[in-house]
Protein backbone atom coordinates (compact mmCIF):
# COMPACT_ATOMS: atom_id res chain seq x y z
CA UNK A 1 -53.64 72.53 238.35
CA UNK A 2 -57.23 73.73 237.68
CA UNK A 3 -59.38 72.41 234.89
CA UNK A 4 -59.00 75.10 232.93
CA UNK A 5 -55.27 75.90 233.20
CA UNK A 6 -52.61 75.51 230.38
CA UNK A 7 -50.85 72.78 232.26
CA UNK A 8 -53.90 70.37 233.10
CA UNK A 9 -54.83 70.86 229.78
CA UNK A 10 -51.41 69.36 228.76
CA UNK A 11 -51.59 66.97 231.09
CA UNK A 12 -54.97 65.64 229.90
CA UNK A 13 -53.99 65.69 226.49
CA UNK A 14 -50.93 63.57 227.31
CA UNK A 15 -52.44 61.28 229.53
CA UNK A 16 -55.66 60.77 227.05
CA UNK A 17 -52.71 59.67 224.16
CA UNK A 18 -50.80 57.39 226.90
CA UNK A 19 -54.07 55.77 228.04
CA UNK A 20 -55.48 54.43 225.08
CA UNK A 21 -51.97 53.65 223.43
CA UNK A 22 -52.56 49.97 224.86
CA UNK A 23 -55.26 47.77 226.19
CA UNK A 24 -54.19 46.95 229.05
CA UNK A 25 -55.51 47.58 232.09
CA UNK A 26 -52.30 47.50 234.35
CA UNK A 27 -50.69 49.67 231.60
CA UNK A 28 -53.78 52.28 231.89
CA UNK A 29 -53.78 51.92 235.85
CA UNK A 30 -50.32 53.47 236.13
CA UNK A 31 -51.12 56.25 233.49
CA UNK A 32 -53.70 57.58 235.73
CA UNK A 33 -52.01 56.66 238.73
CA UNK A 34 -49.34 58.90 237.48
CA UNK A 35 -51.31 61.37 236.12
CA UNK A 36 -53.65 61.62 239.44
CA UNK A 37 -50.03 61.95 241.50
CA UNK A 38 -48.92 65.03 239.44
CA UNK A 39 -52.24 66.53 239.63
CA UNK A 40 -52.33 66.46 243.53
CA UNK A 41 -48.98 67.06 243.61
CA UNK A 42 -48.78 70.21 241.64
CA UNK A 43 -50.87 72.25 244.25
CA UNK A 44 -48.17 71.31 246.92
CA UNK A 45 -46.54 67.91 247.21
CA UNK A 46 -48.01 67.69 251.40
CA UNK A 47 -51.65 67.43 249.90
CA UNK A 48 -50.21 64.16 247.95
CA UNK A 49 -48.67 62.75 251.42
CA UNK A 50 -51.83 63.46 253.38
CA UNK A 51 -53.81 62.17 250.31
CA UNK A 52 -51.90 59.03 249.85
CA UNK A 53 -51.92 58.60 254.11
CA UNK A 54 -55.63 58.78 254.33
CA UNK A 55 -55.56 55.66 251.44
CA UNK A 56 -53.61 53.50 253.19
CA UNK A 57 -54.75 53.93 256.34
CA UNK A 58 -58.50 53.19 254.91
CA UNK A 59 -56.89 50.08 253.14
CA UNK A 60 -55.75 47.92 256.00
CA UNK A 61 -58.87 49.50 257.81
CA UNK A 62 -61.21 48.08 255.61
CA UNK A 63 -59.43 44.84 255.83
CA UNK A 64 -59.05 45.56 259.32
CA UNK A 65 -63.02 45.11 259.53
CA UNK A 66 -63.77 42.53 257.59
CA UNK A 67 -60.98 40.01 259.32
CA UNK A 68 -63.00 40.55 262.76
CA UNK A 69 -66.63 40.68 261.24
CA UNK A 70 -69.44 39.95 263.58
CA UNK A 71 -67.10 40.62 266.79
CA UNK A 72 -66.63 43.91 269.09
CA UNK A 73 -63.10 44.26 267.64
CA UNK A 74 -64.76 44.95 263.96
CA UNK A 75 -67.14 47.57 265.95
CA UNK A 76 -63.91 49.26 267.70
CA UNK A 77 -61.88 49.47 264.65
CA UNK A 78 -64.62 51.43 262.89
CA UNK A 79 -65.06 53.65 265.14
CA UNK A 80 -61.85 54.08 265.85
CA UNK A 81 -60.91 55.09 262.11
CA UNK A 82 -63.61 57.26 261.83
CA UNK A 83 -62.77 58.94 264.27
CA UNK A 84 -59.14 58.95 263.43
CA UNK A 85 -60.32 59.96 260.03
CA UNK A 86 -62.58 62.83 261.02
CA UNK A 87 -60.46 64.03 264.06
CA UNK A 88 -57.65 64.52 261.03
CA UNK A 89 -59.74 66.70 258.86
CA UNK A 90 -60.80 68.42 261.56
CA UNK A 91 -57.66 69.48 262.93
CA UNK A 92 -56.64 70.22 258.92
CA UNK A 93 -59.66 72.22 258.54
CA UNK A 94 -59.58 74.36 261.47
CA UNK A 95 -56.11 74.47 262.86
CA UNK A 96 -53.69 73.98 259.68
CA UNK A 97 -52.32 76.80 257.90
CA UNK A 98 -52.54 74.55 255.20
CA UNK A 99 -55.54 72.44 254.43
CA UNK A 100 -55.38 69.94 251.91
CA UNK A 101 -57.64 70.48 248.83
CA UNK A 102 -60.22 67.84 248.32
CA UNK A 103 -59.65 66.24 251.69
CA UNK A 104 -63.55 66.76 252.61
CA UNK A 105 -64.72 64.81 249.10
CA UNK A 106 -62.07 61.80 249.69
CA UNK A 107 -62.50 61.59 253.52
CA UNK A 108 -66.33 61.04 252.74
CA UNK A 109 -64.85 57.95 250.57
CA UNK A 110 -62.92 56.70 253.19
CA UNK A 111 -65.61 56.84 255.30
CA UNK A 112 -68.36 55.20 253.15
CA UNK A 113 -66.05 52.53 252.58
CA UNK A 114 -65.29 51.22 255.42
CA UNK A 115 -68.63 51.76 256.73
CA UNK A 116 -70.21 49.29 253.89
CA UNK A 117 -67.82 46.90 254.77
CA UNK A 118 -69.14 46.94 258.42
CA UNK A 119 -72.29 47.41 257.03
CA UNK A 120 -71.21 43.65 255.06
CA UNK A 121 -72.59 45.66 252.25
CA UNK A 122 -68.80 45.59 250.15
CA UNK A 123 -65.96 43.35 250.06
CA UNK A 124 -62.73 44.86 251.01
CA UNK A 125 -60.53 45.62 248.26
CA UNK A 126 -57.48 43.15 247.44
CA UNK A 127 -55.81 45.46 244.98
CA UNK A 128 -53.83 48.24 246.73
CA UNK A 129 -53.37 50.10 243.45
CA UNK A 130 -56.85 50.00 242.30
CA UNK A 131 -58.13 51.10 245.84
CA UNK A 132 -55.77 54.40 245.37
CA UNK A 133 -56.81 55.39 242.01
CA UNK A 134 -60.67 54.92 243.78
CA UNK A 135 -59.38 57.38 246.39
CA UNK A 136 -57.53 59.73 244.20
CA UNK A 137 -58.53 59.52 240.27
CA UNK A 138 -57.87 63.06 239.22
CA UNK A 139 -61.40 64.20 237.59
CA UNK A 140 -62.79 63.71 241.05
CA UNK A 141 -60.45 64.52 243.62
CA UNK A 142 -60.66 68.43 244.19
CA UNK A 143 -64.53 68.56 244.46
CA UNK A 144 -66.03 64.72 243.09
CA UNK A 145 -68.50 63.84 242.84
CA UNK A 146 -68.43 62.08 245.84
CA UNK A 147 -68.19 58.48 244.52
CA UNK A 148 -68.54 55.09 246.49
CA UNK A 149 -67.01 51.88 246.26
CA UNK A 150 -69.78 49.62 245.37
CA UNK A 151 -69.80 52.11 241.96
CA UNK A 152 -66.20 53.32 241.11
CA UNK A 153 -64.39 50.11 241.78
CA UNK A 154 -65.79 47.66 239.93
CA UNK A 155 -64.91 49.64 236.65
CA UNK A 156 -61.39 49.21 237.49
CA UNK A 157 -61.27 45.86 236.81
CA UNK A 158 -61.47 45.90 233.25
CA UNK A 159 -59.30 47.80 230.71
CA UNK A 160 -60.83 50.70 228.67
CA UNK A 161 -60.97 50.21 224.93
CA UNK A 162 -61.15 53.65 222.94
CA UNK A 163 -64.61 54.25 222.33
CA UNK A 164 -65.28 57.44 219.58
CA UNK A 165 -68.98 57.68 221.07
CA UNK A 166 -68.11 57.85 224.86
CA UNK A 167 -64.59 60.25 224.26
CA UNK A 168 -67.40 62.48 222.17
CA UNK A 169 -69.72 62.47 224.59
CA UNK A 170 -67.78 62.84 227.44
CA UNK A 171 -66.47 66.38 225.31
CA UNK A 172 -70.08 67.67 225.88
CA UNK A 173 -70.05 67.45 228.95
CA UNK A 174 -66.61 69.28 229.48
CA UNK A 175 -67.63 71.65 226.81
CA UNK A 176 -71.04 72.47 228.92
CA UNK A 177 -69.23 72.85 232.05
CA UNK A 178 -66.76 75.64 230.29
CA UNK A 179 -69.73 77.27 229.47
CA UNK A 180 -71.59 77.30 232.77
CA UNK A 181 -68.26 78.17 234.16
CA UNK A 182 -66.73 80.90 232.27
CA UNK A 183 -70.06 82.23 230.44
CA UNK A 184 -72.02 82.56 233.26
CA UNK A 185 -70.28 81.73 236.49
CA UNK A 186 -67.05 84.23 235.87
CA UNK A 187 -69.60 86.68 234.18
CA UNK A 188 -70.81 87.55 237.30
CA UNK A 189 -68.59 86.86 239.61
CA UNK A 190 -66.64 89.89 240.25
CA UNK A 191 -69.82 92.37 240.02
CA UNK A 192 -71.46 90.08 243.19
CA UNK A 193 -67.81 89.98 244.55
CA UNK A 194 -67.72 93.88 244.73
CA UNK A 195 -70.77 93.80 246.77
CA UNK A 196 -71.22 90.53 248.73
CA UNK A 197 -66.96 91.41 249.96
CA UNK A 198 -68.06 94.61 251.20
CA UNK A 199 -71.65 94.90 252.31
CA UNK A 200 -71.12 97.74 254.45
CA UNK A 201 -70.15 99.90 251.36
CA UNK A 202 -73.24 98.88 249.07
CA UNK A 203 -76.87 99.95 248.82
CA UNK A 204 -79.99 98.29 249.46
CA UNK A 205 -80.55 97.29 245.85
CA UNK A 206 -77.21 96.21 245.42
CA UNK A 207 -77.19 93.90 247.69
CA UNK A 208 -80.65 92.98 246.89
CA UNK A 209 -79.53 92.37 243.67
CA UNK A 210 -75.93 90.67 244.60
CA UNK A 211 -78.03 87.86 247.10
CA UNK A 212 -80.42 86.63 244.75
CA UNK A 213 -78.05 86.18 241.60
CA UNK A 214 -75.42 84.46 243.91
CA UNK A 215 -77.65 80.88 243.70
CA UNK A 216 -76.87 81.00 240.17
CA UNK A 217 -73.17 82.38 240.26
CA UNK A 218 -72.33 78.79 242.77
CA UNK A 219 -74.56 77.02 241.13
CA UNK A 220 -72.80 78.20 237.51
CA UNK A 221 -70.05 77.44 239.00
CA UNK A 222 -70.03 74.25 240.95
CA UNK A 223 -72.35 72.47 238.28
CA UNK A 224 -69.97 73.36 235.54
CA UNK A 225 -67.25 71.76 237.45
CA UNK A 226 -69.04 68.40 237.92
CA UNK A 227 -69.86 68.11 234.29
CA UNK A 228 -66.36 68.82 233.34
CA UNK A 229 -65.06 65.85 235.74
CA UNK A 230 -67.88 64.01 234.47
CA UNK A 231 -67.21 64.51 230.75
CA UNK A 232 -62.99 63.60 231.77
CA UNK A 233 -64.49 60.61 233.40
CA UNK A 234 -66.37 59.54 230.41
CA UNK A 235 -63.56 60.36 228.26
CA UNK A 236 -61.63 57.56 230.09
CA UNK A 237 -64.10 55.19 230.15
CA UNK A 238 -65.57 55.73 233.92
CA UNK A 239 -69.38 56.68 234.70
CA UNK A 240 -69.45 59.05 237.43
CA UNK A 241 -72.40 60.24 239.40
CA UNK A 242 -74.40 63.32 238.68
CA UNK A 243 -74.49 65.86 241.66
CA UNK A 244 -77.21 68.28 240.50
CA UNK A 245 -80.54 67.95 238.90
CA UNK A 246 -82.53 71.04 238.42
CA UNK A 247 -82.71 72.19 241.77
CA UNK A 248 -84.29 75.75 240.67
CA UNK A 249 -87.24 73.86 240.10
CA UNK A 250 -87.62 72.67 243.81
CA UNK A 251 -90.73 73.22 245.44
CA UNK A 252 -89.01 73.18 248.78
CA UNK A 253 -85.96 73.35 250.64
CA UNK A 254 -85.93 69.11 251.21
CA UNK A 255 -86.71 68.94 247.68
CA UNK A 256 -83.75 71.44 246.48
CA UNK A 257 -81.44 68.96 248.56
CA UNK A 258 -82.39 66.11 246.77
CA UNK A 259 -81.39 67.91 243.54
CA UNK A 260 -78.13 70.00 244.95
CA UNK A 261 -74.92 68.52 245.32
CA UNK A 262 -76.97 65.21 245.00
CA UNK A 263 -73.76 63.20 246.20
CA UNK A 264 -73.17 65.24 249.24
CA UNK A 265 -76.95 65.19 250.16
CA UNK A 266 -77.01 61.11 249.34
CA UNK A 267 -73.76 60.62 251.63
CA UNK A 268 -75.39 62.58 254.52
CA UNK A 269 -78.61 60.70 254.24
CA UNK A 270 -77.45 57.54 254.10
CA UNK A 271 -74.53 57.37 256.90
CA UNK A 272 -75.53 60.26 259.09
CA UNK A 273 -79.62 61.26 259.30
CA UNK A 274 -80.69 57.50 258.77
CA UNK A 275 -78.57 56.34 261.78
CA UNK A 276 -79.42 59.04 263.57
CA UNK A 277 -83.23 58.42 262.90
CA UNK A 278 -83.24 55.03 264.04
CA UNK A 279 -81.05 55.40 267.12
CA UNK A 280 -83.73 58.71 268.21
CA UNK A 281 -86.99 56.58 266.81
CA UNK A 282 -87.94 56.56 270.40
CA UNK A 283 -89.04 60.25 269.97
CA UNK A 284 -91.02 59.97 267.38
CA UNK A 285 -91.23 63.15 265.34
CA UNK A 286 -89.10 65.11 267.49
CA UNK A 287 -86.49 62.36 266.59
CA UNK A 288 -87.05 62.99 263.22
CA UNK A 289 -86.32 66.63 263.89
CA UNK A 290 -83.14 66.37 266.19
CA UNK A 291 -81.82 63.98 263.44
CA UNK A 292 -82.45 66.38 260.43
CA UNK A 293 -81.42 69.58 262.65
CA UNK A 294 -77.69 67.53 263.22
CA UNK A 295 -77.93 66.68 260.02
CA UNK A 296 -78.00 69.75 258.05
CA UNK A 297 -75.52 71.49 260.74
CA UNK A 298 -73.13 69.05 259.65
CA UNK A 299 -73.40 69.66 256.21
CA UNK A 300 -72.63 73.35 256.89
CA UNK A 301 -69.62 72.57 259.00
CA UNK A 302 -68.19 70.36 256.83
CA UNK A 303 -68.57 73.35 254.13
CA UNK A 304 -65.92 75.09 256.54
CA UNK A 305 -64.83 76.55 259.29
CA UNK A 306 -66.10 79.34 260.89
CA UNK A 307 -69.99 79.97 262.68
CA UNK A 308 -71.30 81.12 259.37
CA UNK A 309 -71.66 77.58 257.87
CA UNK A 310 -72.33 76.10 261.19
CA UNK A 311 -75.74 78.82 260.94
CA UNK A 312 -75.66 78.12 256.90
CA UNK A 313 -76.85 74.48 257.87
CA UNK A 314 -78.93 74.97 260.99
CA UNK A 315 -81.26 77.73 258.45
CA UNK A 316 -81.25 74.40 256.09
CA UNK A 317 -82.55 72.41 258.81
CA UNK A 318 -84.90 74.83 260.54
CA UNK A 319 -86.79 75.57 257.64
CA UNK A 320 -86.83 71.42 256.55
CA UNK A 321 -88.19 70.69 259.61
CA UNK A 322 -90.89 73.34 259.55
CA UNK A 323 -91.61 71.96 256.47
CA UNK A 324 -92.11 68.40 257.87
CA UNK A 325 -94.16 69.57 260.81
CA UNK A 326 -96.58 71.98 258.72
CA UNK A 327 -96.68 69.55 255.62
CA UNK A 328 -100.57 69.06 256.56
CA UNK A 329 -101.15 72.74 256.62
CA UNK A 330 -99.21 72.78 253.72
CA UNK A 331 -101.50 70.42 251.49
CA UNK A 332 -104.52 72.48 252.66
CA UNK A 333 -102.88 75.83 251.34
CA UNK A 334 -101.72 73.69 248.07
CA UNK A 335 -105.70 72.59 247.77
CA UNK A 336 -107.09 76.24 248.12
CA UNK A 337 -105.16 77.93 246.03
CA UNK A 338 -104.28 75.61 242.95
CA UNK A 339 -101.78 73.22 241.54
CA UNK A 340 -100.30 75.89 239.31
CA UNK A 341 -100.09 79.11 241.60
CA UNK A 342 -98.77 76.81 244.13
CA UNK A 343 -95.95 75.77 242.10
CA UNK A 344 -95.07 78.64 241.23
CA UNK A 345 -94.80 80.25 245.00
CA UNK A 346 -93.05 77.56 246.41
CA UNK A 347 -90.06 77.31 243.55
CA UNK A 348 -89.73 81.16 243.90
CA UNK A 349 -90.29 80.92 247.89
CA UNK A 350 -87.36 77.86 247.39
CA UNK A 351 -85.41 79.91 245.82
CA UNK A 352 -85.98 83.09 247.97
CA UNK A 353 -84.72 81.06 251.45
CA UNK A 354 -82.06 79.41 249.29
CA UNK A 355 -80.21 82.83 248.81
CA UNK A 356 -80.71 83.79 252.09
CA UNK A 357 -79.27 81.62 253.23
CA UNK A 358 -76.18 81.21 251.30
CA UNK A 359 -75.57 84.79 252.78
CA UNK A 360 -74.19 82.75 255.41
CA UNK A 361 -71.99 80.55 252.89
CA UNK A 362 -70.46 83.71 251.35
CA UNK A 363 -70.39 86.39 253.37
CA UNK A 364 -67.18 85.55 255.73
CA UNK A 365 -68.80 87.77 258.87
CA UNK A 366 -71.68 86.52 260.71
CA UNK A 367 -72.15 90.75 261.78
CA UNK A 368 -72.16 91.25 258.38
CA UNK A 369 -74.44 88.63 257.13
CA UNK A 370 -77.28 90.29 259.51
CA UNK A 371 -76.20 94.16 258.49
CA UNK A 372 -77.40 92.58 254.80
CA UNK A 373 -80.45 91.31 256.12
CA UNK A 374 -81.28 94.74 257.63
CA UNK A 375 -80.63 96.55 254.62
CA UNK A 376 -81.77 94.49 251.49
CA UNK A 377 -84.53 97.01 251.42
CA UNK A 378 -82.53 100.33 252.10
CA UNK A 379 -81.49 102.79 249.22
CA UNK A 380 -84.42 102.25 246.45
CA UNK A 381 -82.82 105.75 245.34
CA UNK A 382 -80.12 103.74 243.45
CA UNK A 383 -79.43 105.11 240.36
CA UNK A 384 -78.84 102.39 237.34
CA UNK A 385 -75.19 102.59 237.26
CA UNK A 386 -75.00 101.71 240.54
CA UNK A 387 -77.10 98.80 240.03
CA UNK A 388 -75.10 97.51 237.25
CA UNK A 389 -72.59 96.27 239.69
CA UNK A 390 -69.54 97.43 237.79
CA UNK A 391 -70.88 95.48 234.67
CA UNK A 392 -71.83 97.00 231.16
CA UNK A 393 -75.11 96.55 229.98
CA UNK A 394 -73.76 94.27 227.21
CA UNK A 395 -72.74 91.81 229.35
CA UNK A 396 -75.28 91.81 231.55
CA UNK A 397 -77.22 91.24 228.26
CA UNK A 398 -74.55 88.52 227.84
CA UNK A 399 -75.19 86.78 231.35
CA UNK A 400 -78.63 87.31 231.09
CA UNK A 401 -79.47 85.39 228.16
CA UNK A 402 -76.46 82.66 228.75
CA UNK A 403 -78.61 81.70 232.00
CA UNK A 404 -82.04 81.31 230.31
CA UNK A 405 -80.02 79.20 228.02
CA UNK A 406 -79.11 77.09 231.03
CA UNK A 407 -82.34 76.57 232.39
CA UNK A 408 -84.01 76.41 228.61
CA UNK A 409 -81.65 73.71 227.76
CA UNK A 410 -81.57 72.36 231.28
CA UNK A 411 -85.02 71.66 230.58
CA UNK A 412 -85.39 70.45 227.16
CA UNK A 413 -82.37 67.73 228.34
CA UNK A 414 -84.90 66.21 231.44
CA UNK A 415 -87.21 65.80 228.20
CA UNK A 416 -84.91 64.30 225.97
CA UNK A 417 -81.22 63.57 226.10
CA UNK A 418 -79.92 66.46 224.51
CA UNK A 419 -76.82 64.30 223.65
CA UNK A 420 -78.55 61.53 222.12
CA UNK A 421 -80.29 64.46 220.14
CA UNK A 422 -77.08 65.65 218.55
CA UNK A 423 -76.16 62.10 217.76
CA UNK A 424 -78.75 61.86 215.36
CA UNK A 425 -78.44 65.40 213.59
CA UNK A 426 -76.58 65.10 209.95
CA UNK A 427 -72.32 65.66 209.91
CA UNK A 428 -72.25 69.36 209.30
CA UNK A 429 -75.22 70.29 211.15
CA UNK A 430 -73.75 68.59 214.42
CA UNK A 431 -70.68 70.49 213.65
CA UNK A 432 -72.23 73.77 213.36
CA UNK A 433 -73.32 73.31 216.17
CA UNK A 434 -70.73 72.48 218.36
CA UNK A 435 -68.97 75.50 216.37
CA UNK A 436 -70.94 77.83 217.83
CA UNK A 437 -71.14 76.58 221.37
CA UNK A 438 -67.46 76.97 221.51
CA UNK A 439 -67.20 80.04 219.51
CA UNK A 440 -70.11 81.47 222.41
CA UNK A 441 -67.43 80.75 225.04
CA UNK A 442 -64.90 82.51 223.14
CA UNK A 443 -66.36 85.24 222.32
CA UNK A 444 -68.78 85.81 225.85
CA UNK A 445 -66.68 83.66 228.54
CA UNK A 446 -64.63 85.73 231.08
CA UNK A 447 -61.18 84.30 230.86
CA UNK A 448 -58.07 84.98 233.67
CA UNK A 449 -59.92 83.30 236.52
CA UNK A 450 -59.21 79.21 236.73
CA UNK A 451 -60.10 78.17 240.04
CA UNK A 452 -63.46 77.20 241.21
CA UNK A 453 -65.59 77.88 244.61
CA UNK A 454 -65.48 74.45 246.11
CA UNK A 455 -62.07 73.62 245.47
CA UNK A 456 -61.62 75.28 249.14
CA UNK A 457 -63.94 72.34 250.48
């Protein structure tokens, strides 16, 4: 049941009408408990058993903790469920025929959880039923954001009243993500499919051409997801957090990670590089290093199975770390040449390594991943059609200007909330507006393809 399918649409609508029929928040509670069970459910009734297994066990596990705080038994039962809880997605993400979808994003919840408690950071949760809805609200659960106690549970606690400003707002955001999605995203996405599925077939240029648009395809793509679970969030009264913020803009690799799947990059920092730091502090810098190198290879396995994330992550963490160790050098280079043309040569040098890399992510054979690196350059002879991908020039006109609208408006919004903006226009010019934003998608979006890239995470 994708975002944009027929029947989550129905479903939304129906559970939107249920939800605010009455404030009360045991009354809401079940509407999205029931509506967050069908959801999972619909893909294939094991992903709600495995779903509703891992938020149990977490439960008593988190109680589990806190009963023998300050003693070796709290210590063992930690460890133990993380590794119970790990060792399970493991063995669903390599050896099931069937992994469950969004088991990486609310294993990572488990996990934080309990660790906090440990950590005597949270309380355990008393209420079983507002622990699961934590674990498994709908917006969230294929691909999150990745949410943490300390933020998502205390807004259970209260019932929801219907509020016209946050339901409106919470439509922009849904509305955006359609765009990025279907207007950009899905533009693109089967002339870079052609290519990036069959390297060995395309020229030089095209896959020159398919690597560095393929940032903005997943990025298209898994943004406009987020901002559509964001805007259903908002619609029911929950503030989720954002998971990207400009990262085009990112004057290096650490810096794009601090912008790119923000709630990934956040979760890694906090539970895996900074214990990792301080257990290897003894090294010094080479700590440092080790800790960042583990770090970012974790991050690519945890993308998927298969040595091409495993190398996805370690090129993330080699080139981090060079950037640590040369950040002297670095400031020199910055302080000879200018403010401005640096800038500009690290975002596109950013960007440059970024697709690279992500040849890795995409490309499902490490052989072939290097055959593209050896022939990005090959085959300048291509003639245009070629080079058009399997795309007419319209709609490469089409995807063209939709993504300097992305990164115009992208901009103006870290200026100015764009939202509050429309807030304050007059009645019929608001409504123009959103008119035409809608009418764009009908008109330019590529419809027939629902599912999204990280729904397979």
């Amino acid at each position: 049941m994708e975002f944009l399918s027929i029947p989550f649409g129905i479903c939304m609508i129906v559970t939107f009408i249920l939800y605010y029929l009455r404030k009360d928040r045991k009354w809401q509670h079940i509407i999205l408990l029931l509506a967050s069970f069908v959801f999972i459910g619909y893909y294939h009734f094991s992903y709600l058993v495995v779903a509703s297994g891992v938020t149990v066990f977490t439960f008593f596990a988190g109680k589990a903790i806190r009963r023998f705080q300050d003693t070796s038994k709290a210590t063992v039962i930690l460890w133990l469920s993380i590794i119970g809880l790990a060792g399970f997605w493991l063995i669903a993400r390599y050896w099931s025929p069937l992994f469950p979808l969004g088991m990486s994003f609310y294993t990572f919840q488990a996990l934080s959880y309990l660790i906090e408690i440990y950590w005597e950071e949270e309380e355990p949760e008393e209420n079983f039923w507002d622990f699961t809805l934590y674990m498994m609200l709908f917006m969230k659960f294929l691909s999150g954001p990745i949410e943490r106690g300390l933020d998502t549970l205390p807004q259970l606690k209260t019932a929801k009243k219907f509020n016209y400003q946050q339901v409106t707002r919470g439509l922009k955001f849904v509305v955006w993500g359609v765009f990025l999605k279907l207007v950009i995203a899905d533009r693109i996405a089967p002339s870079l499919d052609s290519v990036l599925d069959n390297v060995r077939s395309a020229s030089g240029m095209q896959l020159l051409t398919a690597t560095f648009l393929y940032p903005i395809q997943l990025y298209a793509d898994f943004a406009g997801y987020t901002a559509m679970a964001i805007g259903f969030g908002r619609m029911m009264g929950f503030e989720f957090h954002p998971n990207f913020n400009r990262p085009f803009i990112s004057q290096s690799t650490g810096e794009l990670w601090r912008r790119w799947h923000m709630t990934l990059s956040f979760w890694v920092r906090d539970y895996v590089f900074t214990p990792l730091d301080a257990s290897l502090r003894g090294f010094k810098r080479w700590g440092v290093y080790i800790s960042l190198l583990i770090t970012f290879v974790a991050i690519g396995v945890w993308h998927g199975a298969g040595w091409t994330f495993a190398l996805y992550g370690l090129f993330q963490g080699i080139v981090i770390i060079y950037e640590t160790a040369a950040k002297k050098g670095r400031k020199r280079i910055k302080d000879m040449i200018g403010q401005k043309t640096w800038k500009f040569v690290m975002i596109l040098r950013t960007y440059l390594l970024f697709a690279l890399s992500l040849l890795f992510f995409r490309v499902a054979k490490i052989n072939d991943v290097f055959y593209t690196y050896r022939h990005l350059f090959d085959g300048f002879q291509t003639n245009i059609k070629e080079l058009r991908l399997g795309m007419t020039d319209f709609y490469w006109i089409v995807f063209g200007v939709a993504t300097i609208l992305m990164f115009v408006l992208e901009y103006l919004n870290s200026r100015h909330s764009l939202i509050l903006w429309t807030e304050k226009l007059n009645t019929s010019c608001r409504w123009v507006l959103y008119l035409g934003f809608v009418l764009t998608i009908f008109l330019f979006g590529s419809f027939g393809v629902e599912n999204f890239i990280y729904i397979q995470f």
